[in-house]
Protein backbone atom coordinates (compact mmCIF):
# COMPACT_ATOMS: atom_id res chain seq x y z
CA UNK A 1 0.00 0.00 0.00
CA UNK A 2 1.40 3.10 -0.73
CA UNK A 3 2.37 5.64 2.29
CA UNK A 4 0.64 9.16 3.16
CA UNK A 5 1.72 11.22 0.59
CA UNK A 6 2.38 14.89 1.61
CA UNK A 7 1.53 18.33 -0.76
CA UNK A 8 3.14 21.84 -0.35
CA UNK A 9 1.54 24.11 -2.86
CA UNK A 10 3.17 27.27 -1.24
CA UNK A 11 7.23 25.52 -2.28
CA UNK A 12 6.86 28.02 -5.17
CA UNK A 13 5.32 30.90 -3.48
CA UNK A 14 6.66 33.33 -1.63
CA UNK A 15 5.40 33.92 1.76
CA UNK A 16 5.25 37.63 3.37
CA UNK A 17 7.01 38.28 6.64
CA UNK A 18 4.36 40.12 9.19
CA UNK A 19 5.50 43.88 8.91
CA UNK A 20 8.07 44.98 11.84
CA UNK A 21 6.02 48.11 11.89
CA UNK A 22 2.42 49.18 12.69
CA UNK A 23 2.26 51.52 9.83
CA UNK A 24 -0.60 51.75 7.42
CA UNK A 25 1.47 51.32 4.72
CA UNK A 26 3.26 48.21 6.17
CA UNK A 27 0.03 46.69 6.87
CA UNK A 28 -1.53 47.49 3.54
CA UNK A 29 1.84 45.85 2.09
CA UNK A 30 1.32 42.60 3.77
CA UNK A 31 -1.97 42.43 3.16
CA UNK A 32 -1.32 42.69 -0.61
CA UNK A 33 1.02 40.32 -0.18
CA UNK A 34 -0.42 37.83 1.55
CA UNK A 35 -2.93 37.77 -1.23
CA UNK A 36 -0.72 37.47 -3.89
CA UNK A 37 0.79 34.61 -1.76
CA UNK A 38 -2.54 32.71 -1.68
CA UNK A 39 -3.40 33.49 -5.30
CA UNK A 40 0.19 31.76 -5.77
CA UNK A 41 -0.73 28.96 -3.91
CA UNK A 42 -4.57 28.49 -5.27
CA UNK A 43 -2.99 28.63 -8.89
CA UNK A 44 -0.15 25.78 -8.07
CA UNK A 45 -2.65 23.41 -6.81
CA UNK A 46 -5.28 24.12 -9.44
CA UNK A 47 -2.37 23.41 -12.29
CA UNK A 48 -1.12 20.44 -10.18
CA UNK A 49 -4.75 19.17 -9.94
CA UNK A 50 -5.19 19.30 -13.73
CA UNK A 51 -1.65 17.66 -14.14
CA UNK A 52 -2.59 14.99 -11.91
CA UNK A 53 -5.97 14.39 -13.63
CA UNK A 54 -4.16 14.57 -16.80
CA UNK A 55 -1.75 11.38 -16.19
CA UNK A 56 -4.35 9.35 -14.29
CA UNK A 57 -6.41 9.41 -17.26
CA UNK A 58 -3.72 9.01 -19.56
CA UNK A 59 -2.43 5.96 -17.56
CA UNK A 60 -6.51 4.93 -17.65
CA UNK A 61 -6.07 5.00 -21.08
CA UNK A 62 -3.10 2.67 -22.28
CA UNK A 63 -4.12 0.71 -19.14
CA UNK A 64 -7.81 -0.14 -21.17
CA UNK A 65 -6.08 -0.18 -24.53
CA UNK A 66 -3.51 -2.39 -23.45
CA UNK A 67 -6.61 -4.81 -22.00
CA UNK A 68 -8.71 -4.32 -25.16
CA UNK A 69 -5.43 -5.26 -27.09
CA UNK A 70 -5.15 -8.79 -24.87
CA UNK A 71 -8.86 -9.35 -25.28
CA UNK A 72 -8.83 -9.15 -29.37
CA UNK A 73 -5.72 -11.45 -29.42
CA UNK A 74 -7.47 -14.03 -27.42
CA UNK A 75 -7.74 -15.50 -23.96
C-alpha cells in the first residue's frame, strides 16, 4: 500500500514576513502580499490538480487499450 503522501503548494510561493512596523502602509503591504501569496498557492494546486488528472487518465487510457489489445488477441 502506498504511504501518506504529503503536498506543499506554497514551495513556489513566496510567503510575506508580518511587517516589523504598525504603519498603514506596512500593513496594507502585507496584506497585498499575503494575497498574492494565496493566489500563488490556489494557482499551483489548481495546475497540479489538472496535471494529476491529466496522467491518471492518460495511464486509464493505455491501461484499457492495453486490456482491449489482450482481449482481441485471445484468452
Amino acid at each position: 500500500m502506498f504511504g501518506r503522501l504529503e503536498y506543499d503548494p506554497s514551495k513556489g510561493c513566496s510567503k510575506p514576513y508580518r511587517p516589523i512596523t504598525d504603519s498603514e502602509y506596512a500593513r496594507s503591504q502585507y496584506i497585498s502580499d499575503a494575497k498574492r501569496y494565496i493566489e500563488c498557492m490556489q494557482d499551483a494546486a489548481e495546475a497540479d490538480s489538472k496535471y494529476a488528472s491529466s496522467v491518471i487518465e492518460e495511464g486509464l487510457e493505455k491501461s484499457m487499450d492495453d486490456f482491449m489489445a489482450e482481449v482481441r488477441r485471445g484468452y
